[in-house]
C-alpha atoms as a PDB file:
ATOM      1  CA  UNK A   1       0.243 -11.085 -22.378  1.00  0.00           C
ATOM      2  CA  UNK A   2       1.531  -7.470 -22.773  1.00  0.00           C
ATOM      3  CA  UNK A   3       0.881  -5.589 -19.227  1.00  0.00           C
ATOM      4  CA  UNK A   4      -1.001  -1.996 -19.598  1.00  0.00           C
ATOM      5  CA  UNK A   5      -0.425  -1.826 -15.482  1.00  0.00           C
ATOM      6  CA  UNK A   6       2.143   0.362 -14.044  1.00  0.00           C
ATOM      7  CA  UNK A   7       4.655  -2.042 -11.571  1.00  0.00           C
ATOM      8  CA  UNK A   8       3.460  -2.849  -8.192  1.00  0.00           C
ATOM      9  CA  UNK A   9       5.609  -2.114  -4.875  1.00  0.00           C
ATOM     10  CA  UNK A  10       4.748  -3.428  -1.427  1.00  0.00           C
ATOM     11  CA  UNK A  11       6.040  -1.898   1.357  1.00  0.00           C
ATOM     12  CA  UNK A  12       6.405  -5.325   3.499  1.00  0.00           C
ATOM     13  CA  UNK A  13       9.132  -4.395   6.035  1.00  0.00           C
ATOM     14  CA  UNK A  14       7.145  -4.091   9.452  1.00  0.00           C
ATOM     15  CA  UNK A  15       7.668  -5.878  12.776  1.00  0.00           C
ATOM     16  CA  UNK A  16       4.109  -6.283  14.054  1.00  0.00           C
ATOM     17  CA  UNK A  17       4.307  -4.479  17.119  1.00  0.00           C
ATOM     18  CA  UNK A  18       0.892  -4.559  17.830  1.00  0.00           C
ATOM     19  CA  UNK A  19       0.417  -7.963  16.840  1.00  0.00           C
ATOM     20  CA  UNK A  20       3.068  -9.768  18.630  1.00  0.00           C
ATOM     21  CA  UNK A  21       0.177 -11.621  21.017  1.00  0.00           C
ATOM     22  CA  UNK A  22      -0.556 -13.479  17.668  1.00  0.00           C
ATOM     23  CA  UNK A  23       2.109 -13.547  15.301  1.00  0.00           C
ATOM     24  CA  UNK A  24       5.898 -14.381  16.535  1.00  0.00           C
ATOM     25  CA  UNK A  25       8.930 -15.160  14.380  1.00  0.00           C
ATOM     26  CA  UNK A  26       7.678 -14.054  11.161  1.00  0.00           C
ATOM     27  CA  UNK A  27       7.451 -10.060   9.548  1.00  0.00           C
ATOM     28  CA  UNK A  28       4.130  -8.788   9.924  1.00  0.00           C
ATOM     29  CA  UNK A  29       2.637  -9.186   6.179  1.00  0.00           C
ATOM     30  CA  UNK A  30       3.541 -12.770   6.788  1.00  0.00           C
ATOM     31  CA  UNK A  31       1.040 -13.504   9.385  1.00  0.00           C
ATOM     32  CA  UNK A  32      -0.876 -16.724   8.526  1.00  0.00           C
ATOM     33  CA  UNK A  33      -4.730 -15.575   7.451  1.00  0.00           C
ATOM     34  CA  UNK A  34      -7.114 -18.744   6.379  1.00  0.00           C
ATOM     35  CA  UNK A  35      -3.789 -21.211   6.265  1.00  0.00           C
ATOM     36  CA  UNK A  36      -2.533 -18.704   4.070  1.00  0.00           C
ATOM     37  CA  UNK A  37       0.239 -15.690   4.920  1.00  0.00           C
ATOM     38  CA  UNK A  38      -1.594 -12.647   4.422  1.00  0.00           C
ATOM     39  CA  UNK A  39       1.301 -11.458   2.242  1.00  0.00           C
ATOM     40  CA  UNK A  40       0.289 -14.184  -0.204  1.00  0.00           C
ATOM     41  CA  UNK A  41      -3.524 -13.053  -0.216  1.00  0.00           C
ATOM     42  CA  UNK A  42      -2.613  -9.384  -1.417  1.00  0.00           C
ATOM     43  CA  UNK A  43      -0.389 -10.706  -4.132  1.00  0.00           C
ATOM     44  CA  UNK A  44      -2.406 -12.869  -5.323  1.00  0.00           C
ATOM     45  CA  UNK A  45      -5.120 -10.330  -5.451  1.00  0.00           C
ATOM     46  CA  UNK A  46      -3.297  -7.730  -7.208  1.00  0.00           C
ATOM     47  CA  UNK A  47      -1.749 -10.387  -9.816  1.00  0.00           C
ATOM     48  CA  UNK A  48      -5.184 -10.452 -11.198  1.00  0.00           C
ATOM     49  CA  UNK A  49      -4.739  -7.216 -12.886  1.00  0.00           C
ATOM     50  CA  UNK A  50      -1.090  -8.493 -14.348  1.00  0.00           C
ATOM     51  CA  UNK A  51       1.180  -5.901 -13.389  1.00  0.00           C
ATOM     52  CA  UNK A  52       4.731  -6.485 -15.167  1.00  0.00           C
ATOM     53  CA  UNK A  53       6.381  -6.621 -11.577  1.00  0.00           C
ATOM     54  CA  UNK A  54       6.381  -6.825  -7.948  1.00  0.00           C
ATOM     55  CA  UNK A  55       8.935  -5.321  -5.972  1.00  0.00           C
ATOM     56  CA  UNK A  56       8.716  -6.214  -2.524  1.00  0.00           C
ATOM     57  CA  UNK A  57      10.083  -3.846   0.140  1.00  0.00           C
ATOM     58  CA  UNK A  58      11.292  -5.823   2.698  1.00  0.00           C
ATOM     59  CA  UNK A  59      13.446  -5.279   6.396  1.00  0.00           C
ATOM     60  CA  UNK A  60      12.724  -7.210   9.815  1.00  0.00           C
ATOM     61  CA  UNK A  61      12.742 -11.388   8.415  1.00  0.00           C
ATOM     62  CA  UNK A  62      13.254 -10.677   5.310  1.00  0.00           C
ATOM     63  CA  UNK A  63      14.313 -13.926   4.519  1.00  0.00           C
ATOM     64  CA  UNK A  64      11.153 -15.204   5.480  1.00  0.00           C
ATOM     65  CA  UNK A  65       9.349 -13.543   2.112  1.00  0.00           C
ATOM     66  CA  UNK A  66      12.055 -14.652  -0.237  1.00  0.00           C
ATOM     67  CA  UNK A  67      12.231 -18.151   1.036  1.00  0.00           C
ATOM     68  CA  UNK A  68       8.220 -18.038   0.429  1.00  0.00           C
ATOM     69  CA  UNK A  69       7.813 -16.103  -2.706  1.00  0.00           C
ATOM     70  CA  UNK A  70      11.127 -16.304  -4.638  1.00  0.00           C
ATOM     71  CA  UNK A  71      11.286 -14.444  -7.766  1.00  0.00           C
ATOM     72  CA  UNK A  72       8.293 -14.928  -9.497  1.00  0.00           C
ATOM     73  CA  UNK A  73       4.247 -15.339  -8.564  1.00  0.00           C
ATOM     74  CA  UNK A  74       3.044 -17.349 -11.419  1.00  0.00           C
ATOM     75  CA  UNK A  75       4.367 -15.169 -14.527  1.00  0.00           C
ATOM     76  CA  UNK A  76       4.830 -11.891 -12.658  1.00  0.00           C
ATOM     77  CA  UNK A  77       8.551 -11.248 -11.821  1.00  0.00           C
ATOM     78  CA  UNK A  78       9.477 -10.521  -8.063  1.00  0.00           C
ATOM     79  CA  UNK A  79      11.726  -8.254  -7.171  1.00  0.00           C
ATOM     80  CA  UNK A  80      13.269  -7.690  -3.448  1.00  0.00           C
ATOM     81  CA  UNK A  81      14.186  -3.920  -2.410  1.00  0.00           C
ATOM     82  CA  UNK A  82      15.696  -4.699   0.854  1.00  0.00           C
ATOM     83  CA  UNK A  83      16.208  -2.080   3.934  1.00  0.00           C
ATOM     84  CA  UNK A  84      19.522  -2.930   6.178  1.00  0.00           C
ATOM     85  CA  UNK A  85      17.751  -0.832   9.053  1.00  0.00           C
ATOM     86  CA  UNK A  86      14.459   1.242   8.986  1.00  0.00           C
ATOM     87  CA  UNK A  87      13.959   3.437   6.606  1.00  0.00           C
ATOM     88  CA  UNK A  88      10.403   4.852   7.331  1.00  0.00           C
ATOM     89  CA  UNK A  89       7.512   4.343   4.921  1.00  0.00           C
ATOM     90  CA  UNK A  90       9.101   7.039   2.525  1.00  0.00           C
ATOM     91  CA  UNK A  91      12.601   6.076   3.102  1.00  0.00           C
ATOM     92  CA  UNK A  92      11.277   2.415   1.633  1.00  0.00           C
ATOM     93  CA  UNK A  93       9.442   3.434  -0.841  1.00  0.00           C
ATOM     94  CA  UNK A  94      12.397   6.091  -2.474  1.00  0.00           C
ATOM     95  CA  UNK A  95      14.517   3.207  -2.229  1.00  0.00           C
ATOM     96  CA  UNK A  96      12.486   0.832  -3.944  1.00  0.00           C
ATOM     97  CA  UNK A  97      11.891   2.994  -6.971  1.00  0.00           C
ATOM     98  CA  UNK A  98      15.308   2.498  -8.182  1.00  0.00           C
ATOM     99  CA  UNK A  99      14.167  -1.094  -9.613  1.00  0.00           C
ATOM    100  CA  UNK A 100      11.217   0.436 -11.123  1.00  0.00           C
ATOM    101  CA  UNK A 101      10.868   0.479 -14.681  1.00  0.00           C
ATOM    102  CA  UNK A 102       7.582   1.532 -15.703  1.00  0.00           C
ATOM    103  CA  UNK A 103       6.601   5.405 -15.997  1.00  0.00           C
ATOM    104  CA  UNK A 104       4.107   5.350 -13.188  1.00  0.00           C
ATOM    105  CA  UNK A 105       4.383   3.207 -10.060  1.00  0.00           C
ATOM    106  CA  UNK A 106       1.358   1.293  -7.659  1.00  0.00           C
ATOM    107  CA  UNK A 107       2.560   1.218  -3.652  1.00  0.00           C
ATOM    108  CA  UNK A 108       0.924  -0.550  -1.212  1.00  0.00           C
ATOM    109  CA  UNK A 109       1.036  -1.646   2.226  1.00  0.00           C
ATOM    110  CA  UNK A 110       1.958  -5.066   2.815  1.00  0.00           C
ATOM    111  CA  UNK A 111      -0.329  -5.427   5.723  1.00  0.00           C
ATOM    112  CA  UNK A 112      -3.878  -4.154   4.248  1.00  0.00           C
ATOM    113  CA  UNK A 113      -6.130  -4.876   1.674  1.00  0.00           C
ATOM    114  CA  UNK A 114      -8.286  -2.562  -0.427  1.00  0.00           C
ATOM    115  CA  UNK A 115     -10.490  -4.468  -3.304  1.00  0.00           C
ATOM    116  CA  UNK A 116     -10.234  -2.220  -5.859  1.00  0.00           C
ATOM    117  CA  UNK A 117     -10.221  -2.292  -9.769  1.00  0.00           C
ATOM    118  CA  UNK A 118      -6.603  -1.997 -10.797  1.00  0.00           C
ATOM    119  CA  UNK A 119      -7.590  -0.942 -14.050  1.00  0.00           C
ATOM    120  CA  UNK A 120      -9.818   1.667 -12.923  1.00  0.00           C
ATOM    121  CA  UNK A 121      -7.662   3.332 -10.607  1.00  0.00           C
ATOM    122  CA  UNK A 122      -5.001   3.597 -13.385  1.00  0.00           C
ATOM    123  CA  UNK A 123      -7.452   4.904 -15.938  1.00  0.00           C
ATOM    124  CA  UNK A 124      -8.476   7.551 -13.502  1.00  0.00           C
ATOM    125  CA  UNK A 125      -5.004   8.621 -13.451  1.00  0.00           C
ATOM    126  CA  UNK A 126      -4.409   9.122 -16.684  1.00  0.00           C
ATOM    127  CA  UNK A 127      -7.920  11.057 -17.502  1.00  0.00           C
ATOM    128  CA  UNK A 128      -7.107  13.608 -14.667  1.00  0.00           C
ATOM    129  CA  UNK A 129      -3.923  14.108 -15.352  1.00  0.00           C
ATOM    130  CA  UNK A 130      -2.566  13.038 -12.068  1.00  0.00           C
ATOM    131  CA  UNK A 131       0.901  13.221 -10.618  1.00  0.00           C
ATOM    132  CA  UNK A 132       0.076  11.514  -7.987  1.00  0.00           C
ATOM    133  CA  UNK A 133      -3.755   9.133  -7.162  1.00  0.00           C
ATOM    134  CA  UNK A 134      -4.415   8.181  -3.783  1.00  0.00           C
ATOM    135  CA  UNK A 135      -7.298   5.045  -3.281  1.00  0.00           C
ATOM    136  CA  UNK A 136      -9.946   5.947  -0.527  1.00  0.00           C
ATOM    137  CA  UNK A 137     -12.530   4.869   1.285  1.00  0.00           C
ATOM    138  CA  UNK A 138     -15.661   6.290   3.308  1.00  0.00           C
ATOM    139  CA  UNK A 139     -15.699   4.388   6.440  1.00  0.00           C
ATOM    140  CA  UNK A 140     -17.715   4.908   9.878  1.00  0.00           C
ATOM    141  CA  UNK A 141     -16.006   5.947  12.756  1.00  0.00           C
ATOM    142  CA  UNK A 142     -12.616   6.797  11.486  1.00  0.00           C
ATOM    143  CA  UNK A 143     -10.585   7.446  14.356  1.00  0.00           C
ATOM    144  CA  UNK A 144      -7.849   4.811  13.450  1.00  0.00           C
ATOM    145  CA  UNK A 145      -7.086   5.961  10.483  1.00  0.00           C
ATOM    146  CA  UNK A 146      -7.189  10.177  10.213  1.00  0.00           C
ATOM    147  CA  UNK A 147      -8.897  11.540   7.335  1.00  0.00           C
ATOM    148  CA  UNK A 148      -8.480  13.008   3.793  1.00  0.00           C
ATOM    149  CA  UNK A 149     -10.015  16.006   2.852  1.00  0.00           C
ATOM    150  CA  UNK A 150     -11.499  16.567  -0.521  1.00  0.00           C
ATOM    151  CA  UNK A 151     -12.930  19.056  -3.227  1.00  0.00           C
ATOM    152  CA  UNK A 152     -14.278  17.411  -6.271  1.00  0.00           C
ATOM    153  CA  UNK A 153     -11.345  14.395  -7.028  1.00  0.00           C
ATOM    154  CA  UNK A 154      -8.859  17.003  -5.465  1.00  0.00           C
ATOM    155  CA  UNK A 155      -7.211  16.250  -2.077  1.00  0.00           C
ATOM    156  CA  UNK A 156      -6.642  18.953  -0.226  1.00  0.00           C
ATOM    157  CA  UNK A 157      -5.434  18.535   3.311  1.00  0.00           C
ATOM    158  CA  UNK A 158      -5.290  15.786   5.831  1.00  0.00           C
ATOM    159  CA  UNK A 159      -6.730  15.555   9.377  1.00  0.00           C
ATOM    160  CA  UNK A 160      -5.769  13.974  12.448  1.00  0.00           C
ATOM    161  CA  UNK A 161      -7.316  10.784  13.961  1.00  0.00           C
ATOM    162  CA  UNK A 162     -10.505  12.810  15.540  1.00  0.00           C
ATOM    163  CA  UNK A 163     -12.450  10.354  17.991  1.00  0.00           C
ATOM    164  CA  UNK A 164     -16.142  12.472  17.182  1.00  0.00           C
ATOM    165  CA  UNK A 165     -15.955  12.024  13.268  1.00  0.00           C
ATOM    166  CA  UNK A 166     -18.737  10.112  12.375  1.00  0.00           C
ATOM    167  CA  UNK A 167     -18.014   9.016   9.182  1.00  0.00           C
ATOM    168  CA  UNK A 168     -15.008  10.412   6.875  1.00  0.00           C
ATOM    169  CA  UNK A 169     -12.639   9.139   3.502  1.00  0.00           C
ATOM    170  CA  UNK A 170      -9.180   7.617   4.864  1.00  0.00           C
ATOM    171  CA  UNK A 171      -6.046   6.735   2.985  1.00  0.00           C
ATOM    172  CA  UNK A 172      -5.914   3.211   2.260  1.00  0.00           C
ATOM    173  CA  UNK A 173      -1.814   2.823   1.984  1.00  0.00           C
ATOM    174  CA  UNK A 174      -2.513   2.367  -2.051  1.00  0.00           C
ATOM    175  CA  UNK A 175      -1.214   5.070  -4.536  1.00  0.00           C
ATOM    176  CA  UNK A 176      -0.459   5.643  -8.175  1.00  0.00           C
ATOM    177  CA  UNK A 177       1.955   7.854  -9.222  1.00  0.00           C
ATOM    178  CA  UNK A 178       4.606   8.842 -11.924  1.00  0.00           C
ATOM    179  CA  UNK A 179       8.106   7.962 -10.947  1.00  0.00           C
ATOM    180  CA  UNK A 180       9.199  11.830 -11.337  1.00  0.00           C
ATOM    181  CA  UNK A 181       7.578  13.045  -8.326  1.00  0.00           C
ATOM    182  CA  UNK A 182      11.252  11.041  -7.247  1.00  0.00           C
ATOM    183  CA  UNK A 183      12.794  14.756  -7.704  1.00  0.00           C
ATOM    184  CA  UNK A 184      10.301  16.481  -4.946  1.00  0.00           C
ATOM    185  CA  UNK A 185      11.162  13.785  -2.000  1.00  0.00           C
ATOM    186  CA  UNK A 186      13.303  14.880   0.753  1.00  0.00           C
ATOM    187  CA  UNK A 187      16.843  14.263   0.463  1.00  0.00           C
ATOM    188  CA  UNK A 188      16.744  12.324   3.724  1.00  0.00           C
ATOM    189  CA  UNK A 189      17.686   8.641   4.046  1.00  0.00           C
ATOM    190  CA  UNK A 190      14.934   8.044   6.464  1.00  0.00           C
ATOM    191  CA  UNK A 191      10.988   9.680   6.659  1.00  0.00           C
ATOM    192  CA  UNK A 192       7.860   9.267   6.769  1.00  0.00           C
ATOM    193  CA  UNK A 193       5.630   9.187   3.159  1.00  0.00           C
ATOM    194  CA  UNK A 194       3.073  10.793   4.898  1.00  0.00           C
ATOM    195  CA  UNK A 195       4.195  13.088   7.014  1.00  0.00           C
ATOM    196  CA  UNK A 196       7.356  14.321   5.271  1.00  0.00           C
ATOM    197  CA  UNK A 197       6.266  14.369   1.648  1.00  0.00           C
ATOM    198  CA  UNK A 198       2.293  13.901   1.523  1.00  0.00           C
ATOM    199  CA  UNK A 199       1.428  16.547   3.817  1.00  0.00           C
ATOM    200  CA  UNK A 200       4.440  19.407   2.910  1.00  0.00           C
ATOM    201  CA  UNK A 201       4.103  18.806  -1.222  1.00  0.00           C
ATOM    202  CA  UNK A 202      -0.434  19.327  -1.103  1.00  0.00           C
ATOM    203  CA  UNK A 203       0.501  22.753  -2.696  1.00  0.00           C
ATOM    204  CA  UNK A 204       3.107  21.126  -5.495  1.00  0.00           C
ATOM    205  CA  UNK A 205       1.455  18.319  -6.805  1.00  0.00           C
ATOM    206  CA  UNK A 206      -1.749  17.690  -8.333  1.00  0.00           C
ATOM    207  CA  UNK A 207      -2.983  15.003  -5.662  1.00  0.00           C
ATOM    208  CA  UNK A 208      -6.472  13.138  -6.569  1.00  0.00           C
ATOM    209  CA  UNK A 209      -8.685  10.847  -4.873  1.00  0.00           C
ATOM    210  CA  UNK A 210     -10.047   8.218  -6.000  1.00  0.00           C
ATOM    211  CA  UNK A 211     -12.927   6.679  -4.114  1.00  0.00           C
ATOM    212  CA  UNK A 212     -13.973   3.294  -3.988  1.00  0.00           C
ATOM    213  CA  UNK A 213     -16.278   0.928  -1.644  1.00  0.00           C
ATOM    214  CA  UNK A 214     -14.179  -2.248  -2.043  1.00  0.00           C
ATOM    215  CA  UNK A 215     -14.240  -4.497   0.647  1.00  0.00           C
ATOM    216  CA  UNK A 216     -10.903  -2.898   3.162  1.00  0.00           C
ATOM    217  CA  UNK A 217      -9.341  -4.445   5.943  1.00  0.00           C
ATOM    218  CA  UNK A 218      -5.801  -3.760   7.787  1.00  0.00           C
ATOM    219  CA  UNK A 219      -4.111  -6.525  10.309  1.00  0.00           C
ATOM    220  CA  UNK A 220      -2.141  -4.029  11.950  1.00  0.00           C
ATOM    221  CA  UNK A 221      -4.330  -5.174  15.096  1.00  0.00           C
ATOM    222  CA  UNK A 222      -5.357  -8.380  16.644  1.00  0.00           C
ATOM    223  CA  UNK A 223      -9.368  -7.911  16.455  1.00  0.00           C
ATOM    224  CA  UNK A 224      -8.768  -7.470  12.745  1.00  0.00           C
ATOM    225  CA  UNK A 225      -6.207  -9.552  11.962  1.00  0.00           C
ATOM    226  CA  UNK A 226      -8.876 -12.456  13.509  1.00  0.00           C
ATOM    227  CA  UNK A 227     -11.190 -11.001  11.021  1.00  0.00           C
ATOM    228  CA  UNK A 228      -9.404 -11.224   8.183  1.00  0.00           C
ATOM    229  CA  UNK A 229      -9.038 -14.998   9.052  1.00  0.00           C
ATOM    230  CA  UNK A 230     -12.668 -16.140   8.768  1.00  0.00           C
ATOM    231  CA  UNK A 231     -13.514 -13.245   6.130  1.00  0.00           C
ATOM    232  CA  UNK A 232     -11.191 -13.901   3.410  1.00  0.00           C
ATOM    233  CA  UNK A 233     -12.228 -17.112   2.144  1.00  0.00           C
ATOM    234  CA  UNK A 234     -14.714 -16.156   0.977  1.00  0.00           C
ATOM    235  CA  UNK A 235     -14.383 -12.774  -0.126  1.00  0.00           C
ATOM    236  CA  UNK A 236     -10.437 -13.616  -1.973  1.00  0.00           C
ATOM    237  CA  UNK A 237     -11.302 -17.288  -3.179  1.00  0.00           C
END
């Protein structure tokens, strides 16, 4: 089957700081969830939608994914983009790029989960005329997360984590965007996505948001990650 869907990276190099009571020995997207390591869960999700490749970003254990993966998830090809020492989330994903093939590229975070139509996101691209898409959510009590603000489908600024929001649209960790916007990163080895590039380029690029109310869940901390454990069965299977 011919793929329509842009190539997939997953950003799948964090150490699990805040999960270390839980998880030892193993990078963070590996953490078992339901028998399964959660890495597993998002790739299998995502393979749905038959993107050409997977590029996996990897750093702390990195052997750990290969050993478990290898290079290919049924038909999908895998691909390892490895990081010698942190790079920071931008750092990672400029790197990973290079073994990118297709004209627009899919990141995600290797430690969260947004249910979202693949196919929709991408088509939403592509009728607004997007350089870069960014998946969303409206969540209550959004004080983990910091907020995106938006005008129509444009994004326009991003807030801090504010404890009194109420309710307000976060960044999942998923975007879509065409591999030129390469040209605008900072020259710098190491930074942040989101701080460094996101935040400085709102004026340069056409950034859209695309909202969804897929089921969302990050493991980044143990009352989640437990979550995750008795929620996905049913949800993924």
């Amino acid at each position: 089957m011919i793929s329509t869907m842009p190539e997939v990276i997953i950003l799948a190099g964090g150490m699990g700081t805040r999960l270390q009571s839980v998880i030892k020995d193993v990078p963070k997207p590996m953490a078992m969830v339901a028998n399964k390591p959660f890495l597993y869960w998002l790739i299998n999700y995502v393979s749905k939608f038959n993107p050409p490749k997977i590029i996996i970003s990897t750093g702390h254990l990195s052997q750990t994914i290969k050993d478990f993966f290898g290079t290919a998830f049924g038909e999908i090809t895998i691909e390892y983009s490895h990081e010698e020492y942190p790079l920071g989330t931008g750092g990672a994903i400029k790197k990973a790029l290079h073994k990118c093939n297709t004209q627009n590229c899919i990141v995600l975070n290797g430690d969260s989960i947004f249910k979202i139509d693949f196919n929709s996101f991408f088509k939403f691209h592509k009728i607004h005329n997007s350089n870069f898409s960014m998946a969303l959510k409206l969540v209550d009590n959004p004080y983990r997360y910091g907020t995106v603000e938006l005008i129509k489908d444009r994004i326009i600024g991003f807030r801090e984590k504010d404890n009194t929001l109420k309710k307000g649209l976060i960044n999942t960790g998923i975007y879509l965007f065409s591999k030129n916007i390469y040209d605008l990163m900072p020259k710098d080895e190491k930074f942040s996505f989101e701080k460094d590039f996101l935040e400085k380029k709102l004026d340069f690029i056409n950034f859209k948001g695309y909202i969804s109310d897929g089921y969302f869940i990050d493991i980044g901390i143990p009352d989640d990650y437990k979550k995750a454990n008795y929620e996905f069965p049913q949800i993924f299977n």
